[in-house]
C-alpha atoms as a PDB file:
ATOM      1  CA  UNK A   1       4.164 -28.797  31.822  1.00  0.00           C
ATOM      2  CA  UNK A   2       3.720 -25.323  33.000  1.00  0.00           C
ATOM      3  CA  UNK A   3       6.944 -24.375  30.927  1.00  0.00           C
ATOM      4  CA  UNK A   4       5.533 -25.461  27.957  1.00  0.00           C
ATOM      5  CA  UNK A   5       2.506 -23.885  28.114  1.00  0.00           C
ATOM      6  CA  UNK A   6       4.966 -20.396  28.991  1.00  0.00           C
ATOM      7  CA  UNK A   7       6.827 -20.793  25.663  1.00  0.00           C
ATOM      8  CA  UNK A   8       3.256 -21.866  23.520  1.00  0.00           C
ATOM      9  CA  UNK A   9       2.528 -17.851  24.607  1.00  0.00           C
ATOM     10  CA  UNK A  10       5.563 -16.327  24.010  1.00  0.00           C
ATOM     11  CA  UNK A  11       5.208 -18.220  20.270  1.00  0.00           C
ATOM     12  CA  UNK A  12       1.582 -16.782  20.440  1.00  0.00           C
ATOM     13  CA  UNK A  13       2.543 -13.103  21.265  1.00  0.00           C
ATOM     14  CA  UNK A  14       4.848 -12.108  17.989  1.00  0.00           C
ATOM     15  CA  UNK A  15       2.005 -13.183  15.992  1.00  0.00           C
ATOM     16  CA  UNK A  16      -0.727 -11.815  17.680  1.00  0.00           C
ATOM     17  CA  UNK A  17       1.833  -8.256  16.786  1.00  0.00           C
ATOM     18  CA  UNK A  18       2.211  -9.341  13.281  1.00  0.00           C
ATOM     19  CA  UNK A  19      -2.102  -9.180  12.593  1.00  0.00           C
ATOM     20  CA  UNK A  20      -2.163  -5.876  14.956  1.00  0.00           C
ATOM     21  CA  UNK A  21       0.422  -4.427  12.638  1.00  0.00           C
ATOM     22  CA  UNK A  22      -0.749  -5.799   9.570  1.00  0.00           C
ATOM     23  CA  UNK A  23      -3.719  -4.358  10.233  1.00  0.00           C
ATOM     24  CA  UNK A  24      -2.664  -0.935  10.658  1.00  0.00           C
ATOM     25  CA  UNK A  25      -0.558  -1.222   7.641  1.00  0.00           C
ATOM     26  CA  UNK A  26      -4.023  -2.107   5.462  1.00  0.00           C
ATOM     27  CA  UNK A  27      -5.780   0.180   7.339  1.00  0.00           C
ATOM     28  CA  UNK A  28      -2.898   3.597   6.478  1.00  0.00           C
ATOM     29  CA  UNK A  29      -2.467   1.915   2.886  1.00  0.00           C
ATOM     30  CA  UNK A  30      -6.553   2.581   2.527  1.00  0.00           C
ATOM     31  CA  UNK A  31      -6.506   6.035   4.106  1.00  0.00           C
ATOM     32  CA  UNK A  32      -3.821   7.320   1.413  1.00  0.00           C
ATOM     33  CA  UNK A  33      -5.386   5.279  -1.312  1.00  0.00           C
ATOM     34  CA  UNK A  34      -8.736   7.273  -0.666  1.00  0.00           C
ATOM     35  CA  UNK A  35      -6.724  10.647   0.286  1.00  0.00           C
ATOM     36  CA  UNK A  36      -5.168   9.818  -3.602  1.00  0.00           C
ATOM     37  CA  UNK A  37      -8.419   9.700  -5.392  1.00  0.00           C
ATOM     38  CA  UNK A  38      -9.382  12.196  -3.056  1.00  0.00           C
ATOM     39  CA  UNK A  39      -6.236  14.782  -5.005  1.00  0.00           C
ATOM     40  CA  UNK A  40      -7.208  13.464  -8.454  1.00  0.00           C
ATOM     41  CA  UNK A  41     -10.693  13.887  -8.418  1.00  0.00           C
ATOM     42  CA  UNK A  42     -10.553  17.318  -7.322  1.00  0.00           C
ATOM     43  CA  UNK A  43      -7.038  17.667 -10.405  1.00  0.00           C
ATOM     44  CA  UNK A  44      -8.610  16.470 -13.051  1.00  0.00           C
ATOM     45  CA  UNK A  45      -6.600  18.523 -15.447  1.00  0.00           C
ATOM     46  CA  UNK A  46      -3.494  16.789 -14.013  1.00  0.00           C
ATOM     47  CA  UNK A  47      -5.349  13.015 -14.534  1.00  0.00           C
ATOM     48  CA  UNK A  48      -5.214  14.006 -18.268  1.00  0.00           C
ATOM     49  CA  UNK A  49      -1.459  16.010 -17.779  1.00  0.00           C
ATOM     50  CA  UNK A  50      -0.458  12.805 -16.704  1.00  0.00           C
ATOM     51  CA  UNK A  51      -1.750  10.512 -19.461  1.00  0.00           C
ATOM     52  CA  UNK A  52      -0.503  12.586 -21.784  1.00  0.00           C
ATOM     53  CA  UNK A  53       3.303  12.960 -20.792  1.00  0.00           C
ATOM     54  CA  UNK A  54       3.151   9.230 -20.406  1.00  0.00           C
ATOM     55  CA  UNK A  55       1.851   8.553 -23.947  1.00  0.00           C
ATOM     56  CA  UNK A  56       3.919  11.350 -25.728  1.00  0.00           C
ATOM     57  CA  UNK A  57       7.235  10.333 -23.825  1.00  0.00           C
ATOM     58  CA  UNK A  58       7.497   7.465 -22.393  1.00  0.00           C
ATOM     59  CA  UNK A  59       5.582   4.799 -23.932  1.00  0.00           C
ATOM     60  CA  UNK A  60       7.557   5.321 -27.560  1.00  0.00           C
ATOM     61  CA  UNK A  61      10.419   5.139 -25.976  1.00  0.00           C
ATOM     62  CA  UNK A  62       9.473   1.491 -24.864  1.00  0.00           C
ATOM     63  CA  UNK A  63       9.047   0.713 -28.684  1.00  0.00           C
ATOM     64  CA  UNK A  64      12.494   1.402 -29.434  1.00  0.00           C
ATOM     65  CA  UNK A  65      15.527  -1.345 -28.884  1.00  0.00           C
END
């Protein structure tokens, strides 16, 4: 019985990592999502640079066959 309940924590453990990391992973994504809006907010010239590049290059180019 006591094996059991040895293994039942070792099964317990891995997951227990998993949400830890998973965590830290949402929590980093967030940081550079806000340190990204962050850059274009003080670029807005380069919000517009951007739009237009993609608009004069690459979106007629997804017109033709």
């Amino acid at each position: 019985m006591q094996a059991g309940a040895h293994e039942g924590a070792q099964a317990e453990a891995p997951q227990a990592l998993g949400a830890q990391a998973a965590a830290l992973q949402e929590g980093a994504q967030a940081d550079a999502l806000q340190e990204g809006a962050q850059a274009w907010a003080e670029q807005p010239f380069a919000f517009f640079a951007f739009l237009l590049f993609f608009f004069a290059f690459v979106a007629p180019q997804a017109e033709q066959p």
